[in-house]
Every structure is written in structure tokens, then in C-alpha cells.
C-alpha atoms as a PDB file:
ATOM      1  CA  UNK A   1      25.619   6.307  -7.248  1.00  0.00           C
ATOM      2  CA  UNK A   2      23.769   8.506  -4.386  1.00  0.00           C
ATOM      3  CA  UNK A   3      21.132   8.701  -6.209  1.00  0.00           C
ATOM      4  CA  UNK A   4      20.949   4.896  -6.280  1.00  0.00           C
ATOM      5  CA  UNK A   5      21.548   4.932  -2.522  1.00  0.00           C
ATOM      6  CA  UNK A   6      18.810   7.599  -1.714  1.00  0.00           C
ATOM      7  CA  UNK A   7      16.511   5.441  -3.790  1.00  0.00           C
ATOM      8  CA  UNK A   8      17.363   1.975  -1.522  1.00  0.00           C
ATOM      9  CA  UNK A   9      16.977   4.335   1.284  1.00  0.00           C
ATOM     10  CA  UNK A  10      13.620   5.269   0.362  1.00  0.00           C
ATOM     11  CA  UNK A  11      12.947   1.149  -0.122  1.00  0.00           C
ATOM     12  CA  UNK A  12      14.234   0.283   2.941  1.00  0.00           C
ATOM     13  CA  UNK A  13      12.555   3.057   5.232  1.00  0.00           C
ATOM     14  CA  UNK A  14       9.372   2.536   2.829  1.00  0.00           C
ATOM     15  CA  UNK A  15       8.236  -0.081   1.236  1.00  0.00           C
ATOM     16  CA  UNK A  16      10.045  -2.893   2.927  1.00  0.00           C
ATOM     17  CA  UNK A  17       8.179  -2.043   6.023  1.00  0.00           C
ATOM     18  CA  UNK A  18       4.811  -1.593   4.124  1.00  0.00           C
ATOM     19  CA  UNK A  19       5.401  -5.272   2.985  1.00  0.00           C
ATOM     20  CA  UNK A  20       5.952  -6.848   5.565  1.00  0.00           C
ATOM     21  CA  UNK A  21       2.939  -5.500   7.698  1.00  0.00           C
ATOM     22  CA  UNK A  22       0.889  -6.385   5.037  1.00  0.00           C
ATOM     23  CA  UNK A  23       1.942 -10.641   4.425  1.00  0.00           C
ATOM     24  CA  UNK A  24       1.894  -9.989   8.838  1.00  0.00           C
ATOM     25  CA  UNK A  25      -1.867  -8.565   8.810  1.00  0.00           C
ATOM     26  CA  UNK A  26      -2.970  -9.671   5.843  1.00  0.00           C
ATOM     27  CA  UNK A  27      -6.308 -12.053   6.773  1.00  0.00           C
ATOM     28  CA  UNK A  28      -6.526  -9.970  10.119  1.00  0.00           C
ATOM     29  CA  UNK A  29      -7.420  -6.612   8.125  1.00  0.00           C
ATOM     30  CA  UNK A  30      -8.967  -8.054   4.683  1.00  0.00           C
ATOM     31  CA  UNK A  31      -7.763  -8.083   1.526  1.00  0.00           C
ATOM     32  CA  UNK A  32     -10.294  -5.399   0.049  1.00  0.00           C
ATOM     33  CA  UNK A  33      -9.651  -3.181   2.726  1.00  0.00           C
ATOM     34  CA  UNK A  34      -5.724  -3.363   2.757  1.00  0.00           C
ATOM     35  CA  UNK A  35      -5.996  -2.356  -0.919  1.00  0.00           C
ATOM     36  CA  UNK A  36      -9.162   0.255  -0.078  1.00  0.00           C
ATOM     37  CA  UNK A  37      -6.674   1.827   2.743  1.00  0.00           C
ATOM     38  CA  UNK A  38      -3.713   1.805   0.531  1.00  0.00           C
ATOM     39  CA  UNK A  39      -5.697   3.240  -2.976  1.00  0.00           C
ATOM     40  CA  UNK A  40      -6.936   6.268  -0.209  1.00  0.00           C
ATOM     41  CA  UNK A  41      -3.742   6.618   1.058  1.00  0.00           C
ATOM     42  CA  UNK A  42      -1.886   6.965  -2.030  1.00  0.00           C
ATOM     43  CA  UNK A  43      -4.607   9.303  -3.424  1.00  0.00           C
ATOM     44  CA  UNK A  44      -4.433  11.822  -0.420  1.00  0.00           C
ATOM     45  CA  UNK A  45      -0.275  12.126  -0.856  1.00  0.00           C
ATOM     46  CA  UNK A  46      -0.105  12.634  -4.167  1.00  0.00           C
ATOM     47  CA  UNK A  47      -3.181  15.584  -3.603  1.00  0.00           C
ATOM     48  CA  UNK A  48      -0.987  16.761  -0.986  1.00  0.00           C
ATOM     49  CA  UNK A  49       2.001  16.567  -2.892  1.00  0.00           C
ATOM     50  CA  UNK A  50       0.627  18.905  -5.932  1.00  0.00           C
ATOM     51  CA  UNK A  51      -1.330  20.805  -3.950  1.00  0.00           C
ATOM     52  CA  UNK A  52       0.910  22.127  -1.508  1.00  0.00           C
ATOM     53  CA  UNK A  53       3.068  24.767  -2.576  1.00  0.00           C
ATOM     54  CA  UNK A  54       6.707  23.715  -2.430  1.00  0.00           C
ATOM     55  CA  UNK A  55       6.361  20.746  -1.313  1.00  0.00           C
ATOM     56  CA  UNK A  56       8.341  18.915  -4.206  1.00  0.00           C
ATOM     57  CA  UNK A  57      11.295  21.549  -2.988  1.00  0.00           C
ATOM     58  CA  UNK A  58      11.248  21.502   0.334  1.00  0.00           C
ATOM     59  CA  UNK A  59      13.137  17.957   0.877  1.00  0.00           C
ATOM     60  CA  UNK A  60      12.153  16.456   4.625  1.00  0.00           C
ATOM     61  CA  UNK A  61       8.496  17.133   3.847  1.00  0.00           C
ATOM     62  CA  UNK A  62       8.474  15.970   0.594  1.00  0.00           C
ATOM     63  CA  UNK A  63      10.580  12.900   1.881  1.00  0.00           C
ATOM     64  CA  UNK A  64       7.790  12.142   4.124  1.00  0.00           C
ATOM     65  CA  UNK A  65       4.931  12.458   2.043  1.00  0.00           C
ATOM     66  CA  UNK A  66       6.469  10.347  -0.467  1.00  0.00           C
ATOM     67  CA  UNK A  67       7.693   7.903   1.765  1.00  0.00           C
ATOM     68  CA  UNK A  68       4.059   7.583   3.285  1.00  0.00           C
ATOM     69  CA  UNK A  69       2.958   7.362  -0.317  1.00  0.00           C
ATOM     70  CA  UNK A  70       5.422   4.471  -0.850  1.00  0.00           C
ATOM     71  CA  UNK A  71       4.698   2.870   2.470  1.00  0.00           C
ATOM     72  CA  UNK A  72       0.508   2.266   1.520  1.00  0.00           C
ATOM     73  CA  UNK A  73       1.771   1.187  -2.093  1.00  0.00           C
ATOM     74  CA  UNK A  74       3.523  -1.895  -0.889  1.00  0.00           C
ATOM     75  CA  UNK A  75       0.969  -1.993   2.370  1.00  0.00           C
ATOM     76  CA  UNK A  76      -1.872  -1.928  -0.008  1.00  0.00           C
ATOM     77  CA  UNK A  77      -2.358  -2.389  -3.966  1.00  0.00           C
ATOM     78  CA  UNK A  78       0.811  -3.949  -4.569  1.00  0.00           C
ATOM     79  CA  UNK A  79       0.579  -6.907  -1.784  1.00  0.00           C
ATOM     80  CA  UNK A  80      -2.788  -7.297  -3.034  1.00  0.00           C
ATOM     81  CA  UNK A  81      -1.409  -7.796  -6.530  1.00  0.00           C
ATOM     82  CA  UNK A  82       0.233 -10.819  -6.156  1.00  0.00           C
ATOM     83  CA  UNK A  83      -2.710 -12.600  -3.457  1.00  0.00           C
ATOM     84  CA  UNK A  84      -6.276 -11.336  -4.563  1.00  0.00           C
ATOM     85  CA  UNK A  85      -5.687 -13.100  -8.161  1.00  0.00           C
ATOM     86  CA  UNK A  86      -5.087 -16.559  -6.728  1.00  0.00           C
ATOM     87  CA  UNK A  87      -7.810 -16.660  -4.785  1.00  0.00           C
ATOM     88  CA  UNK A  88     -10.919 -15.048  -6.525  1.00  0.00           C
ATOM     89  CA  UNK A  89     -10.835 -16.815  -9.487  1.00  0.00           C
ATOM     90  CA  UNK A  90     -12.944 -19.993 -10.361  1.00  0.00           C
ATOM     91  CA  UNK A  91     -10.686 -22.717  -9.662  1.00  0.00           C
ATOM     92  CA  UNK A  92     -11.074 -24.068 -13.944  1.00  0.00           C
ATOM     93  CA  UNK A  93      -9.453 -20.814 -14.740  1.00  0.00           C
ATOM     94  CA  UNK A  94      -7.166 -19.513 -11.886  1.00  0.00           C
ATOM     95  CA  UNK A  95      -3.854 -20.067 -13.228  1.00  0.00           C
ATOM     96  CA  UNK A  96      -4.966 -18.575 -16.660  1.00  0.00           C
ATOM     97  CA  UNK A  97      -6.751 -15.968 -14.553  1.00  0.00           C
ATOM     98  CA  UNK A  98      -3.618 -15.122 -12.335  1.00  0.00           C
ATOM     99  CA  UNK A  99      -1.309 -15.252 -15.478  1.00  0.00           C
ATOM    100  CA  UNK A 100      -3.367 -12.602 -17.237  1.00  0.00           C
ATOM    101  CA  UNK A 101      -3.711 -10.330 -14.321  1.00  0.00           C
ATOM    102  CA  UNK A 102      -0.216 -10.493 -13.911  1.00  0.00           C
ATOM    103  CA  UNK A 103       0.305  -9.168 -17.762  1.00  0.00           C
ATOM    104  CA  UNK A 104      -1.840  -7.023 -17.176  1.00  0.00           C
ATOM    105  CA  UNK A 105      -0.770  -5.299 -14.337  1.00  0.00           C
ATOM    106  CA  UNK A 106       3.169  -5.278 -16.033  1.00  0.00           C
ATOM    107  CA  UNK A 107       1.436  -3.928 -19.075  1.00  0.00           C
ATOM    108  CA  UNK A 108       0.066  -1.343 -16.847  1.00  0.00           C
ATOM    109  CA  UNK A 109       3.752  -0.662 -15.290  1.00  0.00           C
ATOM    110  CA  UNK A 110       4.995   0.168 -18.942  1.00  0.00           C
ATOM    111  CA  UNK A 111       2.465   2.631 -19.942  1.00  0.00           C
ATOM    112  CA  UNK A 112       3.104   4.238 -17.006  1.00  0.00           C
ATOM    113  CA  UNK A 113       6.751   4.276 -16.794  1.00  0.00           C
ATOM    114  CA  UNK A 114       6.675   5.281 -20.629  1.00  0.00           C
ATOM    115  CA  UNK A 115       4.066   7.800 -20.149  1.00  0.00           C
ATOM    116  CA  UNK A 116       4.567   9.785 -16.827  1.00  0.00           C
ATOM    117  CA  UNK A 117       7.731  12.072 -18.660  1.00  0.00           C
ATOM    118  CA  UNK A 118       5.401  12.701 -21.564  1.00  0.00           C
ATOM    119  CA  UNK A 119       2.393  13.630 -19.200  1.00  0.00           C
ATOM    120  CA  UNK A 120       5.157  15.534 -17.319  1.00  0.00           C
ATOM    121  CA  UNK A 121       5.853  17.396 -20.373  1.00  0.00           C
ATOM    122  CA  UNK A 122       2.452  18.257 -21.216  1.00  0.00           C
ATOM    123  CA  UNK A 123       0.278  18.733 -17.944  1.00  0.00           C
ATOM    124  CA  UNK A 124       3.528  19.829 -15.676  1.00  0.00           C
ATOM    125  CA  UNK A 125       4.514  17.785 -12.520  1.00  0.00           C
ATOM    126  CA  UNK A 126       1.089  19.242 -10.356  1.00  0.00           C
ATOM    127  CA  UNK A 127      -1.298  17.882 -13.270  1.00  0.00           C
ATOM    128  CA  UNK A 128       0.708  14.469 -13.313  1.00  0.00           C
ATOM    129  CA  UNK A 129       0.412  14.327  -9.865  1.00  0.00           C
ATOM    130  CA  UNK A 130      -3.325  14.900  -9.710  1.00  0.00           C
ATOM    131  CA  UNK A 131      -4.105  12.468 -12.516  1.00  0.00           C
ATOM    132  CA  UNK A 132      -1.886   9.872 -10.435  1.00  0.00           C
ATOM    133  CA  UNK A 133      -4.402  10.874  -7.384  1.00  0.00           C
ATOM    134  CA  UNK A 134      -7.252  10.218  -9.806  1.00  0.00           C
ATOM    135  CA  UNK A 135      -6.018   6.746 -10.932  1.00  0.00           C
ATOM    136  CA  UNK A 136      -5.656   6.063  -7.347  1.00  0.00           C
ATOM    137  CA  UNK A 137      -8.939   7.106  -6.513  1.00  0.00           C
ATOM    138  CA  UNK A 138     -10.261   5.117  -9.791  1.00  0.00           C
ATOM    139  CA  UNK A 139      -8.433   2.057  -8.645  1.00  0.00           C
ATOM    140  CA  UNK A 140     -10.105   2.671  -5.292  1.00  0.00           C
ATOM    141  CA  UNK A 141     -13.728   2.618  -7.210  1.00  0.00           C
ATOM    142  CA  UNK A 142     -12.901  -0.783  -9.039  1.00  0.00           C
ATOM    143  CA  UNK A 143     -11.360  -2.696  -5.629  1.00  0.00           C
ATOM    144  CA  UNK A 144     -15.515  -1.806  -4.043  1.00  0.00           C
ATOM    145  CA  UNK A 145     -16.266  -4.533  -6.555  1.00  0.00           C
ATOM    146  CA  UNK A 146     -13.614  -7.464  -5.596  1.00  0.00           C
ATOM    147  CA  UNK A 147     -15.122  -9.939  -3.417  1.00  0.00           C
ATOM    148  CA  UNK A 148     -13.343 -10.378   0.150  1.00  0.00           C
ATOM    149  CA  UNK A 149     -11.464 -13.730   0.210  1.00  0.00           C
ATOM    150  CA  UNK A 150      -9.556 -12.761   3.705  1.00  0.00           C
ATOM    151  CA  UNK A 151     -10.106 -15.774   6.399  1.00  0.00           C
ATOM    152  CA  UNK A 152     -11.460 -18.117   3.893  1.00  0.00           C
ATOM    153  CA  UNK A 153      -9.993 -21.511   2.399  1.00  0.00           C
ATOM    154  CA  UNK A 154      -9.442 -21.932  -1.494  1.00  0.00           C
ATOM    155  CA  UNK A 155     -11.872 -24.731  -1.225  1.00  0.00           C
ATOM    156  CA  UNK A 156     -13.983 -22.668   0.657  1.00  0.00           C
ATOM    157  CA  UNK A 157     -14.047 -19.452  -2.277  1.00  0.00           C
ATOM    158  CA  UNK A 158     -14.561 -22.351  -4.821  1.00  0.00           C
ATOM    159  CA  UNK A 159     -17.432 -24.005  -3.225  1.00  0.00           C
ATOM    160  CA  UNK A 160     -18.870 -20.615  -3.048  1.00  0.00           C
ATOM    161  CA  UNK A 161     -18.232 -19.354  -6.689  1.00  0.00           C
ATOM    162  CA  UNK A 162     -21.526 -19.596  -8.923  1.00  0.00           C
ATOM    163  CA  UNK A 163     -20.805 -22.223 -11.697  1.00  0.00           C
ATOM    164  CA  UNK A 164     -17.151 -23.421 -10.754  1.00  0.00           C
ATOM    165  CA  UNK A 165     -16.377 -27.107 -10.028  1.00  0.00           C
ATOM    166  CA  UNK A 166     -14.372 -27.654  -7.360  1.00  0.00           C
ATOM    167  CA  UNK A 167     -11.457 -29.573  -7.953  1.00  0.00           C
ATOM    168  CA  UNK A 168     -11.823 -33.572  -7.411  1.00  0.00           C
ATOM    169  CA  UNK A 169     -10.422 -34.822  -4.253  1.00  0.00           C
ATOM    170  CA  UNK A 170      -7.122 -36.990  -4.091  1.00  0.00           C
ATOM    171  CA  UNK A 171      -6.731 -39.878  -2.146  1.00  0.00           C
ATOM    172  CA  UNK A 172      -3.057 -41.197  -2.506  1.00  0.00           C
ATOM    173  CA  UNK A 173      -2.126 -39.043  -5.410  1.00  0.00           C
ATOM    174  CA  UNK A 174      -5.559 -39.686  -7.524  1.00  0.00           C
ATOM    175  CA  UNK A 175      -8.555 -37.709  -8.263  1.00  0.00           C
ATOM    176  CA  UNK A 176     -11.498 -39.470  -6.689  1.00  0.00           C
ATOM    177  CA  UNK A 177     -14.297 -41.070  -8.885  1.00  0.00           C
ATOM    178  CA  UNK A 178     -17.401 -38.403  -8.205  1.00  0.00           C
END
């Protein structure tokens, strides 16, 4: 049970704040860079983490690292998650698009829940925590390649998508002859 507690703890001091900065400052900073800031972020903590000595003994400044790590999770990649999917796909596929992001990225959950014990095991918690920096810094290197849908309308990203019709207009509750 305190273990359960120290974990809300960590969610509430955390992440909840990381969230809710991001859905506040969301269009105002830029989708690409929220999740740039956030990959950079989490990449520098984990370095920190492994390559400090101690520092996954020593409780307050692990604490903080951790937390900080937490924070740019929610404040970056995982906010990002659930907007940047919706919005930079063609409109003829964005719900199919979304959906299989979303699989993805649960897919990508499960591997790493079922294979951060075993990499534990076999590189020892400072080369888990380096190859989590280098994931970081990979997903870092694939976000450079999103386009930046911050301050712009759905219609707007359609118009502007090579080869994607843009839904017919509705007037009272039927599409529009073209």
C-alpha cells in the first residue's frame, strides 16, 4: 500500500502538472517542439540518472530527477500522443490513421513493460537506463520529421496536405453537391 501511495505521489507532483501545462500551452509552444523539449528532457535524466554515481540510492535526488523525467513525459511525448495523430493525417484516412497509431503506441507500451526486467537482467539498471536515453534521443530524431500543425485549423492541414480531399461541406446536415 505505500508503495501505491509513493507512486500517486509521484503522479500527482509529476505528471499531473506536466499535463496540464501542456493541453494550457499547447498551440502557444507547438506541437513538435513540446514533444522535441520533452524527448530532450527525458533523454538528459535518464543520462543523469545512470551516469551519476548513486543516484538511484540516494532518494531526494533521485526523486527529483525522476520526477523531472516524469514531468517532460506527460509535458511532452505523451500529450503529443493523443493530439499530433488527429491532426496530421489526410482527412480520407485519419480515423484509420489515429486508430493505428494508437495500437501502435500500446504495442510499444507492452514490449517495453515486458522487456525492461529482462534488459534489466542482462545490461544492469545503468545500461537500461542509457538505452532508455537512446530511445529518447531516437524518438527525438523521428519527431524532426512531423509536420507542425500548432495554430492551424483541421480544414486548414487538409487543404494543405498533397493529394487529400477535403471533406464536402454541410449545409443543414448534407454534404454539398461539388
Amino acid at each position: 500500500m505505500t508503495k501505491i501511495a509513493l507512486q500517486l505521489a509521484i503522479f500527482v507532483v509529476a505528471a499531473v502538472p506536466g499535463y496540464v501545462l501542456a493541453i494550457a500551452r499547447l498551440d502557444r509552444i507547438g506541437h513538435r517542439r513540446l514533444q522535441l523539449t520533452g524527448f530532450a528532457m527525458m533523454a538528459a535524466c535518464f543520462l543523469i540518472i545512470a551516469a551519476v554515481p548513486g543516484m538511484t540510492t540516494a532518494v531526494a535526488p533521485f526523486l527529483l530527477v525522476y520526477g523531472v523525467s516524469y514531468f517532460f513525459t506527460e509535458f511532452g511525448p505523451n500529450m503529443t500522443t493523443f493530439v499530433m495523430p488527429s491532426e496530421i493525417y489526410p482527412v480520407t484516412m485519419r480515423a484509420t490513421g489515429h486508430g493505428f497509431s494508437a495500437g501502435i503506441g500500446k504495442l510499444g507500451a507492452f514490449i517495453g513493460v515486458f522487456l525492461f526486467p529482462l534488459l534489466q537482467n542482462s545490461l544492469g539498471l545503468r545500461g537500461t537506463l542509457l538505452l532508455t536515453a537512446a530511445v529518447s534521443l531516437l524518438g527525438f530524431a523521428l519527431t524532426r520529421v512531423l509536420p507542425e500543425p500548432a495554430g492551424r485549423s483541421l480544414e486548414d492541414i487538409a487543404a494543405s496536405t498533397p493529394g487529400a480531399a477535403a471533406p464536402p461541406l454541410l449545409a443543414a446536415g448534407r454534404p454539398t453537391a461539388p
